[in-house]
PDB file of N, CA and C in Angstrom:
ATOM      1  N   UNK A   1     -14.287  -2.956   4.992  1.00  0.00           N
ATOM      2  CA  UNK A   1     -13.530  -4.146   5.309  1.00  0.00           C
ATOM      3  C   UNK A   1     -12.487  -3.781   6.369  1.00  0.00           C
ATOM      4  N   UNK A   2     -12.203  -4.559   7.350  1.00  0.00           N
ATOM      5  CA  UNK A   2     -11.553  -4.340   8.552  1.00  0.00           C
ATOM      6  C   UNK A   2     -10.205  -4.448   7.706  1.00  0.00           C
ATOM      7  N   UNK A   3      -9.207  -3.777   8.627  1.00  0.00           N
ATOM      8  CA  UNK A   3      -7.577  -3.895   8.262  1.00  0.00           C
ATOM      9  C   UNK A   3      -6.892  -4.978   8.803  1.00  0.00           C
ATOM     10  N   UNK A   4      -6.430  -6.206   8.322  1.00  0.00           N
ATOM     11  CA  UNK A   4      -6.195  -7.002   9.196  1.00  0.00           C
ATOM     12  C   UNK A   4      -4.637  -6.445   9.823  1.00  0.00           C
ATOM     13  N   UNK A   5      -4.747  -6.971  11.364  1.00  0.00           N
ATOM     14  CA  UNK A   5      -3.892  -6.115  12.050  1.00  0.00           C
ATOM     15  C   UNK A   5      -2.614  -7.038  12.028  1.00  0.00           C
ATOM     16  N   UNK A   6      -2.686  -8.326  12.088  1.00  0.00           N
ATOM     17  CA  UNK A   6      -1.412  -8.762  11.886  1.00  0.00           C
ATOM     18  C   UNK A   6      -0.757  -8.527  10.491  1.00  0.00           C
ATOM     19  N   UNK A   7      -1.255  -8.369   9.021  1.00  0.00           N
ATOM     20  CA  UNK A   7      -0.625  -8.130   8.324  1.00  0.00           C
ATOM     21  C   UNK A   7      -0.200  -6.656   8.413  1.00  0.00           C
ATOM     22  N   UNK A   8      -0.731  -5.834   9.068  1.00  0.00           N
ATOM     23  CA  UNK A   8       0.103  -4.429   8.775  1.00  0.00           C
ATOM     24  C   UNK A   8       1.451  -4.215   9.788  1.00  0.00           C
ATOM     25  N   UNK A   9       0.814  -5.092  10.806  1.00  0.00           N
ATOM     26  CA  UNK A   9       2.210  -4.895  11.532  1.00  0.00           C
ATOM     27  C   UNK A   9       3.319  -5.026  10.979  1.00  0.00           C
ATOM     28  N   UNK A  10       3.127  -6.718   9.991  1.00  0.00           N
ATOM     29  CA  UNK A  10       4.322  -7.253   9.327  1.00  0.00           C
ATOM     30  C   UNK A  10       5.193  -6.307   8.383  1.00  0.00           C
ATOM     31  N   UNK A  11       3.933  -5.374   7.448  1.00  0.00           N
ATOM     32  CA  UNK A  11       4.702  -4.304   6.913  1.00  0.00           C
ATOM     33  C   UNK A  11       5.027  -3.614   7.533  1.00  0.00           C
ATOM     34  N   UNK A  12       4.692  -3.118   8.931  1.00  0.00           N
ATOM     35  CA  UNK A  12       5.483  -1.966   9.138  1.00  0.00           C
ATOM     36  C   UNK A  12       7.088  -2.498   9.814  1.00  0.00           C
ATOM     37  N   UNK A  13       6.899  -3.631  10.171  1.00  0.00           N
ATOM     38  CA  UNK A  13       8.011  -4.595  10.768  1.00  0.00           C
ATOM     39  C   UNK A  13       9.014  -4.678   9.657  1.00  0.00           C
ATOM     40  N   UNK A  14       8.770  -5.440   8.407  1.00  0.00           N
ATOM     41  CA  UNK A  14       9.789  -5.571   7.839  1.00  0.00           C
ATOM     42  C   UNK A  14       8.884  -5.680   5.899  1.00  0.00           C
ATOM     43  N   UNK A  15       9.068  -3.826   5.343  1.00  0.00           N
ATOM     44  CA  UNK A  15       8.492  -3.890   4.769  1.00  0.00           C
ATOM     45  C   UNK A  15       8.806  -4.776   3.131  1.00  0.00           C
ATOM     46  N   UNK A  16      10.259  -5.136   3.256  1.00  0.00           N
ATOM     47  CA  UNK A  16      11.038  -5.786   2.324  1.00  0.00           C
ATOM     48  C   UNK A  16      10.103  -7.602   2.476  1.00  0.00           C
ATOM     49  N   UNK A  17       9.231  -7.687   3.371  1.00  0.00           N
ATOM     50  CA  UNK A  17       9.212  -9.314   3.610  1.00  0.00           C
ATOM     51  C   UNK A  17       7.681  -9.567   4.017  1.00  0.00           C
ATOM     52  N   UNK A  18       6.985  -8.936   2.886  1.00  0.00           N
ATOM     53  CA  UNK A  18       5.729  -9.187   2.378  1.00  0.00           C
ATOM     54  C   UNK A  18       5.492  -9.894   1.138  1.00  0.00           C
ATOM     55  N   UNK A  19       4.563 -10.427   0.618  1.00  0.00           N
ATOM     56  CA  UNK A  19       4.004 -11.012  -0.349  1.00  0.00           C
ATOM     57  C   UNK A  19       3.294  -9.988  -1.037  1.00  0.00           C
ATOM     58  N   UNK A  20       3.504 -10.101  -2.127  1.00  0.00           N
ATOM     59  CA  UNK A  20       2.694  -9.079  -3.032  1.00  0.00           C
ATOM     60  C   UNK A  20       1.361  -9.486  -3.262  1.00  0.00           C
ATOM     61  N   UNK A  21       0.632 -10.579  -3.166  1.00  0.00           N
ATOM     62  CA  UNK A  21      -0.573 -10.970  -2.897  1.00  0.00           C
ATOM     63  C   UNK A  21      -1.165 -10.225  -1.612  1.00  0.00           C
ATOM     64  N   UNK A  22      -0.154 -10.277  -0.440  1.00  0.00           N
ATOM     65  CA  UNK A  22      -0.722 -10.091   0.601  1.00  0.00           C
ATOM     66  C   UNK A  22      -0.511  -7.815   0.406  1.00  0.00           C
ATOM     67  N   UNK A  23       0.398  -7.779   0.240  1.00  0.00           N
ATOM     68  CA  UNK A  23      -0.332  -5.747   0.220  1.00  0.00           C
ATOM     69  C   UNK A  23      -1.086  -5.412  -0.890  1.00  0.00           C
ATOM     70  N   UNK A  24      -1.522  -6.105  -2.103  1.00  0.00           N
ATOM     71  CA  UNK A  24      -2.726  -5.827  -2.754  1.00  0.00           C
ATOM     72  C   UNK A  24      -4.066  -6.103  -1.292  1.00  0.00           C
ATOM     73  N   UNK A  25      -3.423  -6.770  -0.904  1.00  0.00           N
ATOM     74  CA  UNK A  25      -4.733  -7.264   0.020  1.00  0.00           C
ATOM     75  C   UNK A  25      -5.112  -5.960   1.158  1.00  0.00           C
ATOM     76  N   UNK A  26      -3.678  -5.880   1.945  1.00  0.00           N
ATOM     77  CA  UNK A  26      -3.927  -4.441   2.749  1.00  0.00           C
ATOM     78  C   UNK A  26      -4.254  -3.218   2.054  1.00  0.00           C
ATOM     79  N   UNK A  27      -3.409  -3.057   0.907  1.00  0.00           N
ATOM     80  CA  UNK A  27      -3.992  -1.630   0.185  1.00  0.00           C
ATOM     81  C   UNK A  27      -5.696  -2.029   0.073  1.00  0.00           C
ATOM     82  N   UNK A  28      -6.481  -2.732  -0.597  1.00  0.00           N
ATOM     83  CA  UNK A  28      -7.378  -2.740  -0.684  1.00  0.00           C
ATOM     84  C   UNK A  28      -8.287  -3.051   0.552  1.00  0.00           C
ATOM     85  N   UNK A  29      -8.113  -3.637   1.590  1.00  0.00           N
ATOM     86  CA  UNK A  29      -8.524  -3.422   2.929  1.00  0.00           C
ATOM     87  C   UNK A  29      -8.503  -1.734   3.445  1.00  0.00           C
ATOM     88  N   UNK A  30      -7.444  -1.244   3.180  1.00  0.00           N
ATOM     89  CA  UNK A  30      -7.498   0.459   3.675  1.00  0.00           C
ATOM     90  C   UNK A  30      -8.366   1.292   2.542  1.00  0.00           C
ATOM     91  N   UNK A  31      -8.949   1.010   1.495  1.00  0.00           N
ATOM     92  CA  UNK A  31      -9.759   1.509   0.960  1.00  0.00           C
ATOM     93  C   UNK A  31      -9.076   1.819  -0.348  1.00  0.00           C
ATOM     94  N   UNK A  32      -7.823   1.172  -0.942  1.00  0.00           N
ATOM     95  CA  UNK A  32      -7.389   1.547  -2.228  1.00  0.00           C
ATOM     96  C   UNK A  32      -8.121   0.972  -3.736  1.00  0.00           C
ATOM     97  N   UNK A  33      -8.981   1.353  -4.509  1.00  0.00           N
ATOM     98  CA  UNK A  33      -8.996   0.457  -5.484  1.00  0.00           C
ATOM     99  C   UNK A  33      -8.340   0.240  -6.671  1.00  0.00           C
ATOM    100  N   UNK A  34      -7.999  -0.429  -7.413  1.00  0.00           N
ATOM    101  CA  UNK A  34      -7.159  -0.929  -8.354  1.00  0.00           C
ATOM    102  C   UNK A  34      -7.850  -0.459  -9.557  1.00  0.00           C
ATOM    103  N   UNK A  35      -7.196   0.493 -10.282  1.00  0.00           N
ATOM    104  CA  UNK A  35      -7.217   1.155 -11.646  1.00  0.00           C
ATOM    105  C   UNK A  35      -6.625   0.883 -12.422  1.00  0.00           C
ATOM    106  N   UNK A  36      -5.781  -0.067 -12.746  1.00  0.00           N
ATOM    107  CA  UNK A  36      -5.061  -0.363 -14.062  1.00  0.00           C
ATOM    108  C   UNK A  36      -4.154  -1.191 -13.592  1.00  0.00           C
ATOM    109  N   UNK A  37      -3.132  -1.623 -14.338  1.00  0.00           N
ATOM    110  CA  UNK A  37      -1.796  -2.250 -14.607  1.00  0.00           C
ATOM    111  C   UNK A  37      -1.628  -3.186 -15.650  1.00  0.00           C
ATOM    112  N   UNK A  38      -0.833  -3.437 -15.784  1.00  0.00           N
ATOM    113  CA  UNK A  38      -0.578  -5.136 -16.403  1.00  0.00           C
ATOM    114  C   UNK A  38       0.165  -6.124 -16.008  1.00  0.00           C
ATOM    115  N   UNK A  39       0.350  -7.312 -16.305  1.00  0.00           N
ATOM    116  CA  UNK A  39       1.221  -8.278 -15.217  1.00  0.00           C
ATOM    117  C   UNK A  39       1.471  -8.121 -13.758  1.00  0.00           C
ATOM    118  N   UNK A  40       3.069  -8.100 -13.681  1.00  0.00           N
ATOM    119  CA  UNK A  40       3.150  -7.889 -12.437  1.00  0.00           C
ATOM    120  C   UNK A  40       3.386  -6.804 -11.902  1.00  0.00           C
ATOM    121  N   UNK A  41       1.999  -5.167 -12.430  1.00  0.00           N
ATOM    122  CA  UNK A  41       2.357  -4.200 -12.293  1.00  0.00           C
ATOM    123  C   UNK A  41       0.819  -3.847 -11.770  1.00  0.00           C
ATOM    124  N   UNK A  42       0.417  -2.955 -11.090  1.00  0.00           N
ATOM    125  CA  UNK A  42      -0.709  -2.947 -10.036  1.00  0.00           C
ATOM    126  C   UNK A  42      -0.337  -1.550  -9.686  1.00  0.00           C
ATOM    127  N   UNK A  43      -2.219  -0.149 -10.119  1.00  0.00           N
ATOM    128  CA  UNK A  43      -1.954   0.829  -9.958  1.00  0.00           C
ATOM    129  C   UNK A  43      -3.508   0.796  -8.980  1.00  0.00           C
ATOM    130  N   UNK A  44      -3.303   1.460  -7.857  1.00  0.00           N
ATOM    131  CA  UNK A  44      -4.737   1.605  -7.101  1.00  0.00           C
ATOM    132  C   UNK A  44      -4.124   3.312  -7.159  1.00  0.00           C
ATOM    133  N   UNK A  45      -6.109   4.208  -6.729  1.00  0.00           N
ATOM    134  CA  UNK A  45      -5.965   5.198  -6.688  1.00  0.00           C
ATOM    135  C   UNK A  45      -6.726   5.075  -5.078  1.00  0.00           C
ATOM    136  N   UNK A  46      -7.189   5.890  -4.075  1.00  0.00           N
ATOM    137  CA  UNK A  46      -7.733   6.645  -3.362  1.00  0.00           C
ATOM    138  C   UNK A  46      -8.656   7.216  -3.234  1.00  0.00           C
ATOM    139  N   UNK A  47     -10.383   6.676  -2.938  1.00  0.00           N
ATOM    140  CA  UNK A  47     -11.332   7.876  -3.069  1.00  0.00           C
ATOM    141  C   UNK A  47     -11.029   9.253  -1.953  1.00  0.00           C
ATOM    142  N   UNK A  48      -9.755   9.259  -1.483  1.00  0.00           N
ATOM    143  CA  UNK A  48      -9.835  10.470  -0.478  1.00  0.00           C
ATOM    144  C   UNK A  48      -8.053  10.939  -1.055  1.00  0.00           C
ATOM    145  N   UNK A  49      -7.703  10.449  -2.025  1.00  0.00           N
ATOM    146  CA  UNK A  49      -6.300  10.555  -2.553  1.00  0.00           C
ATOM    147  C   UNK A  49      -6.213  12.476  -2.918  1.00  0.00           C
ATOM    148  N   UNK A  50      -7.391  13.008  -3.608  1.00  0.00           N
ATOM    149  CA  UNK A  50      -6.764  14.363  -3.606  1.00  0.00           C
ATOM    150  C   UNK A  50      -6.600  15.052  -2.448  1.00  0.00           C
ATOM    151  N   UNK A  51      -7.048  14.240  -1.422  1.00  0.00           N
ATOM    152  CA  UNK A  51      -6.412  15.341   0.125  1.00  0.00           C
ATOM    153  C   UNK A  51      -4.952  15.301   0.126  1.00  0.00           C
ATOM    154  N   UNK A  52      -4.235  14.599  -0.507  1.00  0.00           N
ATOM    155  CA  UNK A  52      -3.397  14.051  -0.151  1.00  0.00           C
ATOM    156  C   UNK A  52      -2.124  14.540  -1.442  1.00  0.00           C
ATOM    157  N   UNK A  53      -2.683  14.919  -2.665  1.00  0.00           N
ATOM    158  CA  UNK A  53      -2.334  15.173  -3.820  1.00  0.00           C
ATOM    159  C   UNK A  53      -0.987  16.240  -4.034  1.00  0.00           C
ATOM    160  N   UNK A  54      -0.909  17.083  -3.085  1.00  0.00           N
ATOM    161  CA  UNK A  54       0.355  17.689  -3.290  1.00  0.00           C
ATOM    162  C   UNK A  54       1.765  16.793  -2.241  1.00  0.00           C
ATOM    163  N   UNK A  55       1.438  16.227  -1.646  1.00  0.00           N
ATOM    164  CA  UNK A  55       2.850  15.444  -0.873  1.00  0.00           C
ATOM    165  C   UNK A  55       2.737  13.635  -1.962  1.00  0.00           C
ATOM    166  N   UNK A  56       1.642  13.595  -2.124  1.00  0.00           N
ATOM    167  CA  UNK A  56       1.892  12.631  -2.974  1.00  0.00           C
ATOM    168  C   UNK A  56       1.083  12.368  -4.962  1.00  0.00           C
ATOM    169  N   UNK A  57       1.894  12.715  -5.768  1.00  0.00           N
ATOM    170  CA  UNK A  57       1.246  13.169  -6.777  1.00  0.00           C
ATOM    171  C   UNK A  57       0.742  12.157  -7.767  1.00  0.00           C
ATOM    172  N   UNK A  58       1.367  11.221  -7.338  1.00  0.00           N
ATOM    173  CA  UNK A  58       1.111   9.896  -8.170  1.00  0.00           C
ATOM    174  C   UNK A  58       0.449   8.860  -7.690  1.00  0.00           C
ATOM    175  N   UNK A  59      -0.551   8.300  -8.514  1.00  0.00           N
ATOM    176  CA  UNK A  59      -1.221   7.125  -7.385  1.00  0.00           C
ATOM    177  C   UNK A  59      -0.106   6.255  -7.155  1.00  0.00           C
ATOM    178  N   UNK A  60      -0.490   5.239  -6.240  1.00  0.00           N
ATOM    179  CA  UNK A  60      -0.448   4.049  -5.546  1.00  0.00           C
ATOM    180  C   UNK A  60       0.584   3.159  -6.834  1.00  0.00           C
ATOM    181  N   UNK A  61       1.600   2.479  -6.719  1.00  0.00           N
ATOM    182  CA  UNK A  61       1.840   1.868  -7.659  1.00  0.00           C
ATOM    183  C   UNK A  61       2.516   0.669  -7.445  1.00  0.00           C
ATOM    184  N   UNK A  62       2.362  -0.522  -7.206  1.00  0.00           N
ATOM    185  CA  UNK A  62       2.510  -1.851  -6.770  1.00  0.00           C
ATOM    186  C   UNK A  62       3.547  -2.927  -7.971  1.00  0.00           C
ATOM    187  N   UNK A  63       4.921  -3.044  -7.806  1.00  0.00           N
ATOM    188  CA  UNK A  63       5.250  -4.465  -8.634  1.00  0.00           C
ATOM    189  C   UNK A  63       6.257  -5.485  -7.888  1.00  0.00           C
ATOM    190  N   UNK A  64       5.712  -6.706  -8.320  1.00  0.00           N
ATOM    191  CA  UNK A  64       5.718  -7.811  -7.603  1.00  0.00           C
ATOM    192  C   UNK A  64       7.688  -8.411  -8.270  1.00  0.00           C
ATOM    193  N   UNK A  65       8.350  -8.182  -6.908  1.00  0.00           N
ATOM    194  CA  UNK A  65       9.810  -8.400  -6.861  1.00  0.00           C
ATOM    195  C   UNK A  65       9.978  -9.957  -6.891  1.00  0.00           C
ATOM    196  N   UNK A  66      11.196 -10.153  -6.027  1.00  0.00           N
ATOM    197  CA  UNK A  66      11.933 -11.754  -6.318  1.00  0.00           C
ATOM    198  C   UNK A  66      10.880 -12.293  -5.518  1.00  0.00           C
ATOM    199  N   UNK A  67      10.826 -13.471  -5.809  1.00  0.00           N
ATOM    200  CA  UNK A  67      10.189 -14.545  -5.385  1.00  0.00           C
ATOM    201  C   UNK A  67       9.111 -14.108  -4.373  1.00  0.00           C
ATOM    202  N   UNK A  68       8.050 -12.980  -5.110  1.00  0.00           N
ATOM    203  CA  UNK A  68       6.924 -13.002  -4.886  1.00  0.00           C
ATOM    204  C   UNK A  68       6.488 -12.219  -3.959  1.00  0.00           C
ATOM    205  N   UNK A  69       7.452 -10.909  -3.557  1.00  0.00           N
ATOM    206  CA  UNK A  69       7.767 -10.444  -2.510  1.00  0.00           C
ATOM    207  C   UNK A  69       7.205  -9.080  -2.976  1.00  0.00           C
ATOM    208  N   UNK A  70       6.744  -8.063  -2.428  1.00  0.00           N
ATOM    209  CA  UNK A  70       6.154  -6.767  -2.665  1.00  0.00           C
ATOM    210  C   UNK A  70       7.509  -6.085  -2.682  1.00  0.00           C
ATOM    211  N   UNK A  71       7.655  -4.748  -3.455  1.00  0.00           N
ATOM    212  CA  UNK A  71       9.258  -4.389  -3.128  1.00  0.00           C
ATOM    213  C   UNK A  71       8.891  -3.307  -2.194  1.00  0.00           C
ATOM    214  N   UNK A  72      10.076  -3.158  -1.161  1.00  0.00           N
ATOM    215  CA  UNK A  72       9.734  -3.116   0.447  1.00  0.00           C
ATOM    216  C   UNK A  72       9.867  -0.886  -0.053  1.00  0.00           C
ATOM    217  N   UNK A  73       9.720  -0.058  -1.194  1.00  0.00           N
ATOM    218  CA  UNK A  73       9.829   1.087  -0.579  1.00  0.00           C
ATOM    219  C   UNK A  73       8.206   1.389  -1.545  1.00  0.00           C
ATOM    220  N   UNK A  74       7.625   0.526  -1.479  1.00  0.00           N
ATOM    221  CA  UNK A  74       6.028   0.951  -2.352  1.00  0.00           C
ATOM    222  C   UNK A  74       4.879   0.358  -0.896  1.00  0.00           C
ATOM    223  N   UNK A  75       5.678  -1.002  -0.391  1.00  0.00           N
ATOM    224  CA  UNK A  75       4.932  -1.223   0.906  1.00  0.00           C
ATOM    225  C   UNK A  75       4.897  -0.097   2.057  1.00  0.00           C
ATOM    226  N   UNK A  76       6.481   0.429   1.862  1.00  0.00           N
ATOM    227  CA  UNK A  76       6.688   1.729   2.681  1.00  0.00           C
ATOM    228  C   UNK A  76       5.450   3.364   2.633  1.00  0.00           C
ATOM    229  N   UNK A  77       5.322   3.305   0.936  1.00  0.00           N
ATOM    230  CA  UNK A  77       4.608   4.561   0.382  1.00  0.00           C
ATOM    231  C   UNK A  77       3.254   4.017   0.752  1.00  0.00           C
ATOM    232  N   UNK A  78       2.748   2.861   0.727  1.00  0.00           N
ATOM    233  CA  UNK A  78       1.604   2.287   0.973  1.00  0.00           C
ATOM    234  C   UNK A  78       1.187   3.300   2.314  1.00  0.00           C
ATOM    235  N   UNK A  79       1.807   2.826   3.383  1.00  0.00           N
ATOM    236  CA  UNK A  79       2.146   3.195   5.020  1.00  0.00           C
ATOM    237  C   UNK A  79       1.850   4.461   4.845  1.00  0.00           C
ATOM    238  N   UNK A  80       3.020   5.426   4.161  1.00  0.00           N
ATOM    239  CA  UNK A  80       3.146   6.869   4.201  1.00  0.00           C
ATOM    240  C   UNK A  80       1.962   7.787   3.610  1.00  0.00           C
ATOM    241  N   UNK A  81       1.030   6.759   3.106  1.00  0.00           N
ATOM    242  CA  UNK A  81       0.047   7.267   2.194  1.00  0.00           C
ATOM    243  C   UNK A  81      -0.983   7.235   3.183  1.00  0.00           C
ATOM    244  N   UNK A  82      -1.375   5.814   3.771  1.00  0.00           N
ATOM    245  CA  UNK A  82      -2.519   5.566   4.513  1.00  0.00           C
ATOM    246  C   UNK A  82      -2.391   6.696   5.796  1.00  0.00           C
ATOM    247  N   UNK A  83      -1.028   6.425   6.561  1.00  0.00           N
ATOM    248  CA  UNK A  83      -0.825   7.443   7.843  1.00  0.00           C
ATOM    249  C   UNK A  83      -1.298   9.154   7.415  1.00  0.00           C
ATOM    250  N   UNK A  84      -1.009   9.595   6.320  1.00  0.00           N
ATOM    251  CA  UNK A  84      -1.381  11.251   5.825  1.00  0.00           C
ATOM    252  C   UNK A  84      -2.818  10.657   5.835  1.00  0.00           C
ATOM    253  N   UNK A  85      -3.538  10.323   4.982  1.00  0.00           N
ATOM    254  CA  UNK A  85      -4.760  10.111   5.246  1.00  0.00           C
ATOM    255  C   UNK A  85      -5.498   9.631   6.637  1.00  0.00           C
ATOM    256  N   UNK A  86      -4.658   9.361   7.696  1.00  0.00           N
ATOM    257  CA  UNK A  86      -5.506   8.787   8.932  1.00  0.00           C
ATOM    258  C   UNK A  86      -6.248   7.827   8.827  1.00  0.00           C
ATOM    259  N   UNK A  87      -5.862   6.701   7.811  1.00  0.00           N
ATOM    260  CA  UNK A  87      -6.606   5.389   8.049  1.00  0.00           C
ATOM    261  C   UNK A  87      -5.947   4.778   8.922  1.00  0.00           C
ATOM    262  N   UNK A  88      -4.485   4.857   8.859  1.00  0.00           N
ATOM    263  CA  UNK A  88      -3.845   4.204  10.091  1.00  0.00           C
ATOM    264  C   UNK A  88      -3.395   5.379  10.785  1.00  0.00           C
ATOM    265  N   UNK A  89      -2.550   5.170  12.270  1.00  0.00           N
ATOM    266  CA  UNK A  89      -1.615   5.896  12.697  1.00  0.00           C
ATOM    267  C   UNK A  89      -0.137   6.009  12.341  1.00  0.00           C
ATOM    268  N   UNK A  90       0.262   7.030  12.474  1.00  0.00           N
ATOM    269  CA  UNK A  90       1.640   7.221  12.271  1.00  0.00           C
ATOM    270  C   UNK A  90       2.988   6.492  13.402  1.00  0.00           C
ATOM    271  N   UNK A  91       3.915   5.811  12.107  1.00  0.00           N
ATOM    272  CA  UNK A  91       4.551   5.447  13.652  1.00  0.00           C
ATOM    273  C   UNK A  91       5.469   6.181  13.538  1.00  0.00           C
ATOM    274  N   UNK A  92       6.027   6.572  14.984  1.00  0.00           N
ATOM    275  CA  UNK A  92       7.065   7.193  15.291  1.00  0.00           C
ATOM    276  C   UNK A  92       8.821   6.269  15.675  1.00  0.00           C
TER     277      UNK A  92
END
């Protein structure tokens, strides 16, 4: 599934002012799938996550803030996760 490019910009723009509908959507566009949670709590892992396993030790872990908003330092880890893996680029 393609990454849609206007939503990643938005996270990398302003990662506090996403929809938590919408980065379940990018995590799972970059190849994350969803392993557990409950409510408004959302765990994806990585089929390429143990490359990645000593800078980041914990999967993916997603919960849905005020009024529906992703909280902006898991949209951040989202980023920091995909860029080590090279699905996206790194921004500088």
């Amino acid at each position: 599934m393609p990454i849609d490019e206007e939503l990643l910009k938005k996270a990398r723009e302003n990662p506090g002012d996403i929809r938590f509908s919408d980065v379940i959507k990018l995590a799972t566009q970059m190849g994350w799938v969803e392993v557990g949670g409950k409510g408004s709590h959302r765990v994806f892992k990585h089929p390429k996550g143990p490359l990645i396993r000593d800078k980041f030790p914990i999967p993916l872990n997603f919960q849905e803030g005020k009024n529906g908003k992703a909280k902006a330092y898991q949209v951040e880890q989202l980023l920091e996760m995909a860029a080590e893996l090279r699905i996206i680029n790194k921004v500088t």
